[in-house]
Protein backbone atom coordinates (compact mmCIF):
# COMPACT_ATOMS: atom_id res chain seq x y z
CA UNK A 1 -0.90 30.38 -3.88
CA UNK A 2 1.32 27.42 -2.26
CA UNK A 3 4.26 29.04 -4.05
CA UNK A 4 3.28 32.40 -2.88
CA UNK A 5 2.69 32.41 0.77
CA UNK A 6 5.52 30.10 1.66
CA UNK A 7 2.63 26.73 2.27
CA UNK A 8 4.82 24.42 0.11
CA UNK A 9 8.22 24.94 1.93
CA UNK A 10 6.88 25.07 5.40
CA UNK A 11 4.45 22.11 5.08
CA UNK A 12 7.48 20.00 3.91
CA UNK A 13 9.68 21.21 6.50
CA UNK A 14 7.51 20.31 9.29
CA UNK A 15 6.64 17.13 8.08
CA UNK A 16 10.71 15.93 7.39
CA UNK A 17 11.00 17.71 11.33
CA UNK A 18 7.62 15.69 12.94
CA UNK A 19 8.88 12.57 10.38
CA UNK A 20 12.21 12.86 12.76
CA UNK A 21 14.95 10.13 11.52
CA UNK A 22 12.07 7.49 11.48
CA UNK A 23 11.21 6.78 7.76
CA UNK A 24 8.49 4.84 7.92
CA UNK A 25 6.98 7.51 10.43
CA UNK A 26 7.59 10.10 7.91
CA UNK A 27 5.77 7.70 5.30
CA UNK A 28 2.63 7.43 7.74
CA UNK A 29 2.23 10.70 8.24
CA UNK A 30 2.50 11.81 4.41
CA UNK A 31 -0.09 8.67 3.61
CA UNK A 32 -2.63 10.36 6.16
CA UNK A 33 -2.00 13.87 5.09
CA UNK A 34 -2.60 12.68 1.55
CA UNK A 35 -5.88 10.81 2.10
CA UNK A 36 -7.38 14.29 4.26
CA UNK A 37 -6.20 16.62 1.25
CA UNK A 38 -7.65 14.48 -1.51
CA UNK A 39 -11.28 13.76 -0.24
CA UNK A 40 -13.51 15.08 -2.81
CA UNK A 41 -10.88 16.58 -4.95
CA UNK A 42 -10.57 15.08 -8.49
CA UNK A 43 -7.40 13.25 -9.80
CA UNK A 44 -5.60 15.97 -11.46
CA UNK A 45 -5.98 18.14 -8.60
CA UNK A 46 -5.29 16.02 -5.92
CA UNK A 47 -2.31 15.13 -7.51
CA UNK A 48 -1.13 18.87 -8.20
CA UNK A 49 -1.55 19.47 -4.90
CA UNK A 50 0.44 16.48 -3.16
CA UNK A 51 2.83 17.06 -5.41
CA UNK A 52 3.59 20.71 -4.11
CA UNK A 53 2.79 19.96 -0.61
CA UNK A 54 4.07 16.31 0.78
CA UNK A 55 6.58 15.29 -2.40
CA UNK A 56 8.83 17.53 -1.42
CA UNK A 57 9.23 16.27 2.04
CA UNK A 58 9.56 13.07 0.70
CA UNK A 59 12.60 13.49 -1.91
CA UNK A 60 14.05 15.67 0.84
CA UNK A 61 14.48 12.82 2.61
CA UNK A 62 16.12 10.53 0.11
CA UNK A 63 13.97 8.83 -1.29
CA UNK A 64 13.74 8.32 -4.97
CA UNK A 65 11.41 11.19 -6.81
CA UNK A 66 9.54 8.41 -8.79
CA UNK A 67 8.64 6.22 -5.77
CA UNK A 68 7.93 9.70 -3.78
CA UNK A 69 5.48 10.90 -6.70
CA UNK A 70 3.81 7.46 -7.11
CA UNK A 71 3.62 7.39 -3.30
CA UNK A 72 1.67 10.42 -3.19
CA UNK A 73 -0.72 9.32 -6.28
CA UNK A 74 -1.96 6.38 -4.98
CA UNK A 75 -2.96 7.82 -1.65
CA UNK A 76 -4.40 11.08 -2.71
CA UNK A 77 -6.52 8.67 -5.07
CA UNK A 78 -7.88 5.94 -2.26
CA UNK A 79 -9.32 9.15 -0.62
CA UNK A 80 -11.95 8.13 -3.29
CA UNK A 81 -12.90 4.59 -1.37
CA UNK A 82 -11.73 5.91 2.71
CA UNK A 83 -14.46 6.99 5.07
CA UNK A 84 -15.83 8.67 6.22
CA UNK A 85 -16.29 10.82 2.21
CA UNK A 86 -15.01 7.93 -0.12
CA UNK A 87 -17.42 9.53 -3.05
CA UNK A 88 -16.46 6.77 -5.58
CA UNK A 89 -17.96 4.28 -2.55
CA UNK A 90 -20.88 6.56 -1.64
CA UNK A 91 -21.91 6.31 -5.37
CA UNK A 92 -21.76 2.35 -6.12
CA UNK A 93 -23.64 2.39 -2.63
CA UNK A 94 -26.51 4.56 -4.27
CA UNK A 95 -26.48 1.97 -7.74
CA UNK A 96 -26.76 -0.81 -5.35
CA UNK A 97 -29.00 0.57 -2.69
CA UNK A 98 -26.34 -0.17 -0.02
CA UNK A 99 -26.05 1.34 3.06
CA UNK A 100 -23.21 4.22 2.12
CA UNK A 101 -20.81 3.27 5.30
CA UNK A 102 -20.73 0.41 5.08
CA UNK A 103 -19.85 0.26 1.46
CA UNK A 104 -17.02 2.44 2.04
CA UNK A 105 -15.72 -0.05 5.44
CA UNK A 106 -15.99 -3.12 2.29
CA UNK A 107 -14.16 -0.65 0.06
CA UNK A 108 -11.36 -0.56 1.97
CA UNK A 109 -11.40 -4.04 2.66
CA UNK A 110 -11.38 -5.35 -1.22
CA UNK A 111 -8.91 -2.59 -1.83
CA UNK A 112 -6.32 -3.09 0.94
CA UNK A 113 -3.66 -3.74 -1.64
CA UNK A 114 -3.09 -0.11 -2.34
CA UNK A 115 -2.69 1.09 1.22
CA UNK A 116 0.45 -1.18 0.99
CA UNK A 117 1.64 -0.63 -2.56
CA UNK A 118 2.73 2.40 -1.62
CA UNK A 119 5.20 1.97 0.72
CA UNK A 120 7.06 -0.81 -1.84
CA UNK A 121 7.61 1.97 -3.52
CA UNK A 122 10.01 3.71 -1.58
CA UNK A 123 11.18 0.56 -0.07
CA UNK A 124 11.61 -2.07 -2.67
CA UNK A 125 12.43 0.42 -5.88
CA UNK A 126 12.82 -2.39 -7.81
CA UNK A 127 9.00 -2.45 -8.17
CA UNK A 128 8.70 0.52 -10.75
CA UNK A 129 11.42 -1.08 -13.03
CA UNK A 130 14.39 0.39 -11.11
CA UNK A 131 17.69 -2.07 -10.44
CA UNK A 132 18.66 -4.83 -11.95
CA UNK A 133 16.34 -7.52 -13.84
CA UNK A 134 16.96 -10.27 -11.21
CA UNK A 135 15.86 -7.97 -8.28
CA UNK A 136 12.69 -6.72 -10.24
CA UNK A 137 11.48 -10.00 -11.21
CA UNK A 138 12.08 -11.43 -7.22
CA UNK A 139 10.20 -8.05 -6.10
CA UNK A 140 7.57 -8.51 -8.49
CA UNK A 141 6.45 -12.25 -8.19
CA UNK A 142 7.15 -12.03 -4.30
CA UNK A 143 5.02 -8.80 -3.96
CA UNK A 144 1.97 -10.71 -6.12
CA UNK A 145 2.40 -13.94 -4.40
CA UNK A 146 2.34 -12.42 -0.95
CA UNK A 147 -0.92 -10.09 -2.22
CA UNK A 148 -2.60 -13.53 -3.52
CA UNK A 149 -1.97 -15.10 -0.07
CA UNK A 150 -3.46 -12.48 1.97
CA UNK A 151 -6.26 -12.03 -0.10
CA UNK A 152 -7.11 -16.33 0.26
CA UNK A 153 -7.30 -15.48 4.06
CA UNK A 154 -8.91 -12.16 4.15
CA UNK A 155 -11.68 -13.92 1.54
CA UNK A 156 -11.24 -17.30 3.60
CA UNK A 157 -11.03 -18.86 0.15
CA UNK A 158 -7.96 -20.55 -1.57
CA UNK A 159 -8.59 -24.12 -3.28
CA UNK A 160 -11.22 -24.44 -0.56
CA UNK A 161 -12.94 -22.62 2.18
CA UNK A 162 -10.64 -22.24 4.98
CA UNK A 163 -10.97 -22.01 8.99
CA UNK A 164 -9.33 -19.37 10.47
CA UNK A 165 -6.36 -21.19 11.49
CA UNK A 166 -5.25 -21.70 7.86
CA UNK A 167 -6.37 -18.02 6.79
CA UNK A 168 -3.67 -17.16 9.66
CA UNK A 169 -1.27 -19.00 8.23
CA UNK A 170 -1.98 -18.31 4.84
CA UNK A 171 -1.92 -13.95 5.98
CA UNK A 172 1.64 -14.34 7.97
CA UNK A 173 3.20 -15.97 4.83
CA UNK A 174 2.20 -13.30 2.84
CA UNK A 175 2.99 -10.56 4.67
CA UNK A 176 6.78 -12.03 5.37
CA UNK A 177 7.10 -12.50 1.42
CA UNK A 178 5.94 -8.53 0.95
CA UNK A 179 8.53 -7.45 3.37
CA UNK A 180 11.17 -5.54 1.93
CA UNK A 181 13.96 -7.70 1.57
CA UNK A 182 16.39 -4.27 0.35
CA UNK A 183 15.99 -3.28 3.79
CA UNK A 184 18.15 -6.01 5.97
CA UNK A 185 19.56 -9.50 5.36
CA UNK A 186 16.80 -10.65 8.25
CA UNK A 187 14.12 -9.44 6.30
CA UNK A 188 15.37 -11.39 3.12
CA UNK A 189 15.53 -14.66 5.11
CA UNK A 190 12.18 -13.80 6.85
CA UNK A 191 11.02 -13.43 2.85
CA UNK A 192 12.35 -16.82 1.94
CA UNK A 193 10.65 -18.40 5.40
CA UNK A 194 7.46 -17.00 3.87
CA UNK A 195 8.16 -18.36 0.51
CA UNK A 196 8.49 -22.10 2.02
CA UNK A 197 5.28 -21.22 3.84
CA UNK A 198 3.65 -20.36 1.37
CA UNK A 199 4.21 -22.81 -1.52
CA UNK A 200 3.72 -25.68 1.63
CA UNK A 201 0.54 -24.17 2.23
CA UNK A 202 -1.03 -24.09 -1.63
CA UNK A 203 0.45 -27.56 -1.76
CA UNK A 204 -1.24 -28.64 0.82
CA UNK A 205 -4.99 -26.95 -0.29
CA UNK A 206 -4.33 -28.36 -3.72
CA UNK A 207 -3.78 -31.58 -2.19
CA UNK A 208 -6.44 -31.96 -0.26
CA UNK A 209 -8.71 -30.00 -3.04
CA UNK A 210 -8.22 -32.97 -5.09
């Protein structure tokens, strides 16, 4: 049907056209499109469908098919935990006897990871295995150490419990060492700034932990 009536080319066109020149526009948009098409679908068919629909706009663009397909994927799937239909949230909510919202809102929260997976993706494609080994294993332990940091301050647990002051800290020094350091040499340097940070900061809580 896509194929048929012309859907799949148009929807792609007018996303690359309201995407403009601004990437990380384009990437917004085509994250939001696939969270609305994949409520309530299941995983085979929200992928089918992405991958006719937004893909395309996305390789058109430049960037690499794998990161564009993978991009897709893991967007179309955390339909499953957004509100306001999140079924896979709605159900544990029903086990638990948990208000249904608000298990979806904590959902989102625990899994905040894979709203920003995503975009590594297409930005750092070192991430799926692609580049040399030195830039995949710098991509790959910066990515996890940044995730581990945020998560200490969105938990407000590290080696201790932490005031929000520290959790502040301990969220800006991971979100400098996820930055994409492909993208300029400022970001790299802004990734080694939140490198120091961080490893001064779990020094620090392991220090006074003990």
């Amino acid at each position: 049907l896509f194929q048929v009536s012309g859907l799949a080319f148009t929807f792609a066109a007018y996303l690359v056209d309201l995407g403009g020149q601004n990437l990380l526009l384009l990437l917004v948009l085509a994250a939001v499109v696939s969270i609305i098409l994949g409520m309530g679908l299941p995983t085979i068919g929200v992928y089918v469908m992405l991958a006719i629909l937004v893909a395309p706009a996305l390789v058109k663009v430049g960037i690499l098919p794998l990161a564009a397909h993978m991009f897709i994927l893991y967007f179309g799937m955390m339909s499953l935990i957004t509100p306001p239909v999140a079924p896979a949230a709605y159900v544990a909510a029903a086990i638990a006897g948990a208000p249904s919202m608000a298990t979806g809102w904590t959902a989102m929260r625990f899994g905040w990871v894979a709203y920003i997976v995503p975009f590594l993706f297409v930005y750092s494609p070192a991430i799926l295995l692609k580049g040399d080994v030195t830039d995949i294993v710098i991509v790959t332990v910066t990515s996890l150490a940044g995730i581990w940091l945020i998560c200490a301050a969105m938990t407000g647990y590290g080696m201790r419990l932490m005031k929000m002051g520290r959790r502040a800290a301990f969220f800006a020094a991971g979100v400098l060492l996820m930055l994409p350091h492909q993208v300029s040499e400022t970001v790299l340097w802004l990734n080694i700034a939140g490198a120091a940070g961080g490893i001064a900061l779990v020094a620090y809580e392991f220090t006074i932990a003990r």
